[in-house]
Protein backbone atom coordinates (compact mmCIF):
# COMPACT_ATOMS: atom_id res chain seq x y z
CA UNK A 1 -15.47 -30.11 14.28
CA UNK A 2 -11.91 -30.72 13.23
CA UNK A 3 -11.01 -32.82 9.83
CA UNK A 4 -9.88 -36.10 12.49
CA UNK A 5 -13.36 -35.65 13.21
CA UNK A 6 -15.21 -36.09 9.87
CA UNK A 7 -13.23 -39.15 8.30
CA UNK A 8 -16.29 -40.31 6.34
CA UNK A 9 -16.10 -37.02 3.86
CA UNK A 10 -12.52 -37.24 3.53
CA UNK A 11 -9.93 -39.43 2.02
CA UNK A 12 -8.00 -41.23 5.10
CA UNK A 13 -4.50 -39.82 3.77
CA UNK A 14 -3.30 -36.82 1.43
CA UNK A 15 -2.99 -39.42 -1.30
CA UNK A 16 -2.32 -38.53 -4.68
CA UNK A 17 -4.93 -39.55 -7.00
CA UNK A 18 -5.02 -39.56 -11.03
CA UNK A 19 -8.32 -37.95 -11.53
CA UNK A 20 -9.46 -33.96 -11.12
CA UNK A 21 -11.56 -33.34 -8.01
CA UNK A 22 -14.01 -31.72 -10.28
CA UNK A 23 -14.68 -35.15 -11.80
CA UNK A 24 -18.06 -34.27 -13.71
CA UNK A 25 -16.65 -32.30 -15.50
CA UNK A 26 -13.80 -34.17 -16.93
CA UNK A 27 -16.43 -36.92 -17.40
CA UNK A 28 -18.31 -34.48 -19.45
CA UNK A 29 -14.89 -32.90 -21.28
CA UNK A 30 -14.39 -37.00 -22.51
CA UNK A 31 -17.34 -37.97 -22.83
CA UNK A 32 -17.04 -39.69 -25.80
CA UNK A 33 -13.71 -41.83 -24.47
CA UNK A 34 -16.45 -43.75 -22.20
CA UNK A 35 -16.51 -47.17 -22.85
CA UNK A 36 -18.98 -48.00 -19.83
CA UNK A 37 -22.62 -47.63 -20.57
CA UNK A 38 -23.43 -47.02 -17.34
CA UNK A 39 -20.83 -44.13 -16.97
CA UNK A 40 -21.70 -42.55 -19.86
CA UNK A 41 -25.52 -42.76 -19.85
CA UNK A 42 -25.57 -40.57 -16.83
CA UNK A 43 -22.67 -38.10 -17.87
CA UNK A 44 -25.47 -37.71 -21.16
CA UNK A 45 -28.25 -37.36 -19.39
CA UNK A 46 -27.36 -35.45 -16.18
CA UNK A 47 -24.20 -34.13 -15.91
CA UNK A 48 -24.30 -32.14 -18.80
CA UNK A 49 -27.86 -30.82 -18.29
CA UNK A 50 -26.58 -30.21 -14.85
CA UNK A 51 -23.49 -28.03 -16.16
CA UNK A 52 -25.19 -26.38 -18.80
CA UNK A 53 -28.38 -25.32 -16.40
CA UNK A 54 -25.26 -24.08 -14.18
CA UNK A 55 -23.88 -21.69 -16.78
CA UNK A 56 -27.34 -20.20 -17.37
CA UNK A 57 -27.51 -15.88 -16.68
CA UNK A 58 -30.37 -14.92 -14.67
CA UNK A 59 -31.90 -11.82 -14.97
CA UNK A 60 -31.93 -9.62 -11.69
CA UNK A 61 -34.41 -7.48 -9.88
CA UNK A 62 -34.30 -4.63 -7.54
CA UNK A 63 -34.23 -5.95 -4.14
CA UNK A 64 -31.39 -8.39 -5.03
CA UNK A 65 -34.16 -10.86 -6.28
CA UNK A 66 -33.84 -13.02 -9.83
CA UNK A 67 -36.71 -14.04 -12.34
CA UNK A 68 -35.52 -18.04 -12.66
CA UNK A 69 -34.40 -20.26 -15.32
CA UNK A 70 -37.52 -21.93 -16.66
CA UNK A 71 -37.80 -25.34 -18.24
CA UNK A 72 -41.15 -27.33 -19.34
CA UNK A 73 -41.51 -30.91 -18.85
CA UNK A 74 -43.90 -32.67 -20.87
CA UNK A 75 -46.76 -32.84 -18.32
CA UNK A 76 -47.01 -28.78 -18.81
CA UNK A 77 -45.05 -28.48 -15.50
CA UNK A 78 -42.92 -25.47 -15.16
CA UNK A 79 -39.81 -25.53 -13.25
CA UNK A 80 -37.42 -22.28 -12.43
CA UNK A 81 -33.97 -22.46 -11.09
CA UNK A 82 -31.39 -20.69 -10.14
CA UNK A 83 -27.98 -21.84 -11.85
CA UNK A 84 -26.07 -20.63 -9.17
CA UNK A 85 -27.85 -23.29 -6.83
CA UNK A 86 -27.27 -25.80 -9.25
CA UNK A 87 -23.89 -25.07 -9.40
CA UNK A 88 -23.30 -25.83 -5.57
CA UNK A 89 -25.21 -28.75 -6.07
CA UNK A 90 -22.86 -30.15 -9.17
CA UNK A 91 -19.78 -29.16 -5.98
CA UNK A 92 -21.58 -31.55 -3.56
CA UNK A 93 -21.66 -34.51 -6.33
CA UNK A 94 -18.51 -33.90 -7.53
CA UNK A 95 -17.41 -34.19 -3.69
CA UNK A 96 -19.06 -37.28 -3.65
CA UNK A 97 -17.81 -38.60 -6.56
CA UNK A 98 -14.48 -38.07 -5.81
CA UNK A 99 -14.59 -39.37 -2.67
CA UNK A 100 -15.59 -42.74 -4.26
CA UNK A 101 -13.36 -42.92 -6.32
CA UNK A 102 -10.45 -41.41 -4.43
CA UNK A 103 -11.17 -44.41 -1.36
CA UNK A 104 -11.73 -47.09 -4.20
CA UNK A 105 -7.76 -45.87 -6.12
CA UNK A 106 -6.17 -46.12 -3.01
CA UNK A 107 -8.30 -49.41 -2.01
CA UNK A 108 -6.31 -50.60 -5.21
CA UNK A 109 -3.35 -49.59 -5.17
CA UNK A 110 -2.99 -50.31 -2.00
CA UNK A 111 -1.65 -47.11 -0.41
CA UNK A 112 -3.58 -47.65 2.74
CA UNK A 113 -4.22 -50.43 4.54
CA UNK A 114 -8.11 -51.30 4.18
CA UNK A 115 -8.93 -50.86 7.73
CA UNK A 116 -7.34 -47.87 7.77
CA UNK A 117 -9.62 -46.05 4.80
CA UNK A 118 -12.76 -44.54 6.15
CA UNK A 119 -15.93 -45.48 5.80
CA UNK A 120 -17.74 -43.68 3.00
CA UNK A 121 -20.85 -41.43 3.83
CA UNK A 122 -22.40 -42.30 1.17
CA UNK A 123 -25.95 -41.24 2.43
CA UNK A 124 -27.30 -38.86 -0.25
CA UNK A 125 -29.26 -35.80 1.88
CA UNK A 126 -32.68 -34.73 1.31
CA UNK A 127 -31.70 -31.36 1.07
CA UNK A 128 -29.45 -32.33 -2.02
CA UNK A 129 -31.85 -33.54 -3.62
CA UNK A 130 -34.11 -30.57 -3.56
CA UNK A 131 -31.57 -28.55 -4.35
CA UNK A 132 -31.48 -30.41 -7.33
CA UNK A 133 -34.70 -31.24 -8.18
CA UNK A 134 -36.17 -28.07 -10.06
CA UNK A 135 -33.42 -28.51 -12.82
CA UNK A 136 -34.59 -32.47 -12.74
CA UNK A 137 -38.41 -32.23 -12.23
CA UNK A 138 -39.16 -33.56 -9.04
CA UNK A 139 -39.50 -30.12 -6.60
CA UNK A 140 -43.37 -31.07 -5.83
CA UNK A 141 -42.15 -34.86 -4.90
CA UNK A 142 -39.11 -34.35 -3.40
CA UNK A 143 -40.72 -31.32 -1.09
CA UNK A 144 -43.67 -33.26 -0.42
CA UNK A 145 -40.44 -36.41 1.28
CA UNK A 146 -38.75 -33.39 2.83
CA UNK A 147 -42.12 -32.04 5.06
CA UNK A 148 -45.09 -33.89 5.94
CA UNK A 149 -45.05 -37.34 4.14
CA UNK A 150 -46.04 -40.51 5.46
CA UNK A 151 -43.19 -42.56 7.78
CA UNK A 152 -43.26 -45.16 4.84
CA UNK A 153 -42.46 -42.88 2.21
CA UNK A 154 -39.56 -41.02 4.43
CA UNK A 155 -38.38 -44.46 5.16
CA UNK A 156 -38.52 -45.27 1.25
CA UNK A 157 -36.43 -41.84 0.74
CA UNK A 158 -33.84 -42.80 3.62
CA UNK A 159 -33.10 -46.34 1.52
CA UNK A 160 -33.15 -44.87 -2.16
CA UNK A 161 -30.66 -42.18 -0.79
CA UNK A 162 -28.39 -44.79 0.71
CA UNK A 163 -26.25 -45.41 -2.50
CA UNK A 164 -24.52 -48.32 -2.14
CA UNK A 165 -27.14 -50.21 0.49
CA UNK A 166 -29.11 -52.91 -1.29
CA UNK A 167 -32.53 -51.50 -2.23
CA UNK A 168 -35.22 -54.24 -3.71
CA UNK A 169 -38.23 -51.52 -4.26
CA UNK A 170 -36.56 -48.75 -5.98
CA UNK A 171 -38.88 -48.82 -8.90
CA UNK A 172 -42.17 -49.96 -7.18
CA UNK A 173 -42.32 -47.44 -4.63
CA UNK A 174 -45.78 -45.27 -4.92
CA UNK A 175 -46.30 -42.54 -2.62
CA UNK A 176 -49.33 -42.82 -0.61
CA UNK A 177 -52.68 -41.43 -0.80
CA UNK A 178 -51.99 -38.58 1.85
CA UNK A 179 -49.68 -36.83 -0.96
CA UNK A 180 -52.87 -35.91 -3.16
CA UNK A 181 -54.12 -33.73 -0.02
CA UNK A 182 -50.39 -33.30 1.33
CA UNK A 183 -50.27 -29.76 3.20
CA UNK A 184 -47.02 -29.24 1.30
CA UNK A 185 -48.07 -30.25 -2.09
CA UNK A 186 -51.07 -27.85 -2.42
CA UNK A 187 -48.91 -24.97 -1.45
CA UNK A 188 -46.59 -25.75 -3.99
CA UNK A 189 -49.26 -26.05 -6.33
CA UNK A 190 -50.94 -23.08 -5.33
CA UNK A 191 -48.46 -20.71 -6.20
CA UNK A 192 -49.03 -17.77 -8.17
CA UNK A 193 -47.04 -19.02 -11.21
CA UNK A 194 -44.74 -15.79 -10.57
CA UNK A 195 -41.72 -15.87 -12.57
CA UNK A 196 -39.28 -16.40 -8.90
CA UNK A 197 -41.57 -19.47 -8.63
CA UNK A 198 -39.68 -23.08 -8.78
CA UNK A 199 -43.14 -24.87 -9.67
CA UNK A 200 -46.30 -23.96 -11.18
CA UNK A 201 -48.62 -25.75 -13.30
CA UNK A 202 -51.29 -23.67 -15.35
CA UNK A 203 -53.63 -26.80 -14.61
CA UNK A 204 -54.30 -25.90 -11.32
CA UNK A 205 -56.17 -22.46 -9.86
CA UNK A 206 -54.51 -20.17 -7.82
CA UNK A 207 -57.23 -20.70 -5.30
CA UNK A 208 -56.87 -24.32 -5.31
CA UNK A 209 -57.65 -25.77 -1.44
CA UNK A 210 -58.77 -29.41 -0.01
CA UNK A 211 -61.05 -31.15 -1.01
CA UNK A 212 -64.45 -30.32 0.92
CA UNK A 213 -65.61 -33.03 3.32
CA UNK A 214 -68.52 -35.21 1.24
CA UNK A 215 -71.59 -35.17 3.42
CA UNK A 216 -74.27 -33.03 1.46
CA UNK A 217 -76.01 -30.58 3.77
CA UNK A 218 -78.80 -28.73 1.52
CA UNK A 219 -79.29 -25.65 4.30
CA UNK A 220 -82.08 -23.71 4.64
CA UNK A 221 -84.40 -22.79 1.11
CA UNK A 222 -84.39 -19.06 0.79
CA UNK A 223 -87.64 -17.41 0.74
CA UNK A 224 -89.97 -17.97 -2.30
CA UNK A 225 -89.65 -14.40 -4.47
CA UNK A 226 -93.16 -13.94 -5.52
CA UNK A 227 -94.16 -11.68 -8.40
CA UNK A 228 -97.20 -9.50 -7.81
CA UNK A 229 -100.22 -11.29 -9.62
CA UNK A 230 -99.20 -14.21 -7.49
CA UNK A 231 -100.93 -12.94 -4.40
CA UNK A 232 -104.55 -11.35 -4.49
CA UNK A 233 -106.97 -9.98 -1.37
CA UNK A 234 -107.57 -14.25 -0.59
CA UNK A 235 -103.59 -14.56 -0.08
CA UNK A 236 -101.50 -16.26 -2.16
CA UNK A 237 -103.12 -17.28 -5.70
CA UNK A 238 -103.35 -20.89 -7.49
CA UNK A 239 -100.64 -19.70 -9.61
CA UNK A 240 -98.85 -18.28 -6.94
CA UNK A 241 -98.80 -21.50 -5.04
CA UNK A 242 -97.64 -23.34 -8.22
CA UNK A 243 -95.12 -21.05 -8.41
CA UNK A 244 -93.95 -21.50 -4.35
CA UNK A 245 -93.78 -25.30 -4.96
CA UNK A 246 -91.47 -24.86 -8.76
CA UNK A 247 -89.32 -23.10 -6.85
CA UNK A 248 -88.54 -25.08 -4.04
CA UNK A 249 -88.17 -28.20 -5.94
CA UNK A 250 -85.59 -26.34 -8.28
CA UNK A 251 -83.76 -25.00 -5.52
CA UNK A 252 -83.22 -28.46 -4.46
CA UNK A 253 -82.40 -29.97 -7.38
CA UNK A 254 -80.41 -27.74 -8.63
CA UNK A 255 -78.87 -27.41 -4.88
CA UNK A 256 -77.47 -30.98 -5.49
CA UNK A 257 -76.56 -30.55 -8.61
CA UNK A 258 -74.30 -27.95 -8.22
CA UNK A 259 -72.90 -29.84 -4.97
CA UNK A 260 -71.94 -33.08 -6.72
CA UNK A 261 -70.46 -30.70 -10.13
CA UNK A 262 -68.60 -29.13 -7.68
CA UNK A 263 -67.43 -32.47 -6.27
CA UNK A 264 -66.54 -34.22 -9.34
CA UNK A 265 -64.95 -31.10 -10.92
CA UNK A 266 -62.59 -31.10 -7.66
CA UNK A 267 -61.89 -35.12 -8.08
CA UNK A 268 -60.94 -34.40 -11.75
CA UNK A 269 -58.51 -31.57 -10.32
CA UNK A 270 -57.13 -33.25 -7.61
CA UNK A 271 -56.66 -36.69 -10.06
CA UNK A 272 -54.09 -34.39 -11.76
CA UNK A 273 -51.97 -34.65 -8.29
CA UNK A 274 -51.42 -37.94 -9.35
CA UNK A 275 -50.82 -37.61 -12.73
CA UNK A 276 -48.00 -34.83 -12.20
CA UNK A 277 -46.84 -37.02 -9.35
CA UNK A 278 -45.88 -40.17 -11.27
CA UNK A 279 -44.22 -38.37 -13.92
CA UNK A 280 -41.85 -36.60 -11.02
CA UNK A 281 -41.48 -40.28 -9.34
CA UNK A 282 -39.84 -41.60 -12.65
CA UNK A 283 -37.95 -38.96 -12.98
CA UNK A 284 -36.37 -39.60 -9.40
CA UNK A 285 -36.81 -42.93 -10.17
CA UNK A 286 -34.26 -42.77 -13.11
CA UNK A 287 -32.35 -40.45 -11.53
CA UNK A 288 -31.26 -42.33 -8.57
CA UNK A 289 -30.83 -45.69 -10.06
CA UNK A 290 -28.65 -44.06 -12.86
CA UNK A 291 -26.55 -41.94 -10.04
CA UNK A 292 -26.39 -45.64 -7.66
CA UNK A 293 -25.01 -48.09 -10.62
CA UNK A 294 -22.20 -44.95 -11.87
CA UNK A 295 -21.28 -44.55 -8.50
CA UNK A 296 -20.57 -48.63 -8.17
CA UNK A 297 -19.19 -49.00 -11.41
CA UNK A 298 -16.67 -46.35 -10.22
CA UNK A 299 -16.24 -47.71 -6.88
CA UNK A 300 -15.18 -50.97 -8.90
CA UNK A 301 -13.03 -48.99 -11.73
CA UNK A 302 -11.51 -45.47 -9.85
CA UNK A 303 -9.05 -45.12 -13.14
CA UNK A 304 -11.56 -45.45 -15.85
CA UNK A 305 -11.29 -41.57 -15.94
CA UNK A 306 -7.37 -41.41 -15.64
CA UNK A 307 -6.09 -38.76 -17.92
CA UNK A 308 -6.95 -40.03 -21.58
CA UNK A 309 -5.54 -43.86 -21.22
CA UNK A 310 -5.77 -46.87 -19.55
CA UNK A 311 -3.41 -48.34 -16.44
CA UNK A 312 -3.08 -51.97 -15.56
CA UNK A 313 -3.94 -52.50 -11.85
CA UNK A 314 -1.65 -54.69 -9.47
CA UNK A 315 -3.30 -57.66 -10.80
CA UNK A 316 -2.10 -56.67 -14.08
CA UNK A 317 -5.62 -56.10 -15.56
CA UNK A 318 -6.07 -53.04 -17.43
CA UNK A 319 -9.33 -50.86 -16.48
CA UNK A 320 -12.05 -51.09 -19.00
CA UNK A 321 -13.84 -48.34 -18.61
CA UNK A 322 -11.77 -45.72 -20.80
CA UNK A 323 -10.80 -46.07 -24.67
CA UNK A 324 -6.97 -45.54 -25.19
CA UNK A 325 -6.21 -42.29 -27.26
């Protein structure tokens, strides 16, 4: 496909513009100029973990493979990436970023004619988001939206990832019931906590499985083991008989017993789904709200990251997003 062809990842026009394409990391390099809380929350909190879980050294294995970066979240959830994924990730935002910002200074200046600027993709891909999400703790979630989860969580993952369309339930969103026996999930959390693994969680057994269907079925009682005074020349003796009876009634007690510990014992491992679930949803959460408002406070102020001071606008306003040096 020629560049004609893909006008909404592209400014319309060769334009000059007075920011660095890489504009993370000059966001990061001035950090401290920010004025806008907005801005600089998320250059804190992301874009320098980003860039410093990009500048990582992995160690690497025969066979070309790489033990992984490892963080721990505070749910005991280990994540491992590789910085050299992250790294291609921080190229896609950066892309994005300046692409915002890029349409928005020439939207203001008025290089280009407004009809004539392209419309912004501005559609944030699943597979960005996973890319990203074992440096930001959401690999279980975020793989769990990318296979087999329910058309109303997909459709809540097409609207958060739609960064400038209006977006009411954002915060609310819960995924449904399905994820706790999600086909997806369980392999994820049945890995063998290897160190090329990007999620394990020591909570959960390598054997973990499904949840067993709830109907008891007790099965047939084994035969009754009788010791030898129990039988005599008459057959089976008085204290045989008592014996025959114990048995059976223990087998089926304990039988059920060991059904319903088995049950609840499940429940109380499959309730951790959950648990490690809503900590990964407000992480994504947080993420993508803080990644939606920079992106439309930049959209609104392209030269809050010109090169260390402030320029009026046509109107004659000066940005206000940048502290003059």
């Amino acid at each position: 496909m020629s560049t004609q062809e893909k006008p909404t990842t592209s400014l319309a026009t060769r334009q000059r513009v007075p920011f660095e394409k890489e504009v993370l990391k000059f966001l990061l390099k001035h950090e401290a100029s920010i004025v806008n809380p907005v801005v600089r929350d998320f250059v804190r909190r992301y874009a320098k973990w980003l860039y410093d879980c990009a500048s990582q050294d992995v160690t690497i294995v025969p066979g070309g493979g790489i033990t992984l970066v490892r963080w721990t979240s505070n749910e005991g959830s280990s994540y491992g990436f590789n910085p050299a994924n992250v790294d291609y990730c921080l190229q896609k935002l950066n892309r994005l970023f300046f692409t915002v910002m890029g349409n928005a200074y020439i939207r203001q200046t008025q290089q280009e004619s407004p009809e004539n600027l392209p419309l912004l993709n501005t559609q944030l891909s699943l597979e960005l988001l996973k890319g990203l999400s074992p440096s930001l703790g959401f690999f279980v979630l975020v793989t769990y939206l990318d296979t087999d989860a329910s058309g109303q969580d997909k459709s809540w993952a097409n609207r958060a990832c739609d960064l400038f369309g209006e977006f009411r339930d954002l915060e609310t969103w819960r995924p449904a019931k399905d994820i706790e026996t999600s086909s997806s999930v369980l392999r994820v959390l049945a890995s063998m906590q290897a160190p090329d693994d990007p999620y394990y969680n020591a909570v959960f057994p390598q054997d973990i499985r499904a949840p067993e269907p709830r109907n008891y079925t007790r099965g047939q009682i084994p035969d009754t083991p009788y010791l030898g005074h129990h039988r005599n020349q008459y057959g089976t003796s008085l204290e045989g008989q008592g014996y025959h009876q114990g048995f059976q009634q223990g087998y089926i007690q304990g039988h059920r017993a060991g059904f319903e510990q088995c049950v609840n014992e499940t429940n109380r491992r499959f309730s951790k789904v959950v648990f490690i679930i809503e900590w990964e949803r407000k992480r994504l959460v947080n993420f993508l709200r803080s990644l939606r408002q920079t992106l439309d406070v930049l959209n609104d102020d392209p030269l809050m990251v010109e090169d260390e001071v402030q320029v009026a606008t046509q109107d004659g306003k000066p940005t206000n997003g940048y502290q003059d040096k």
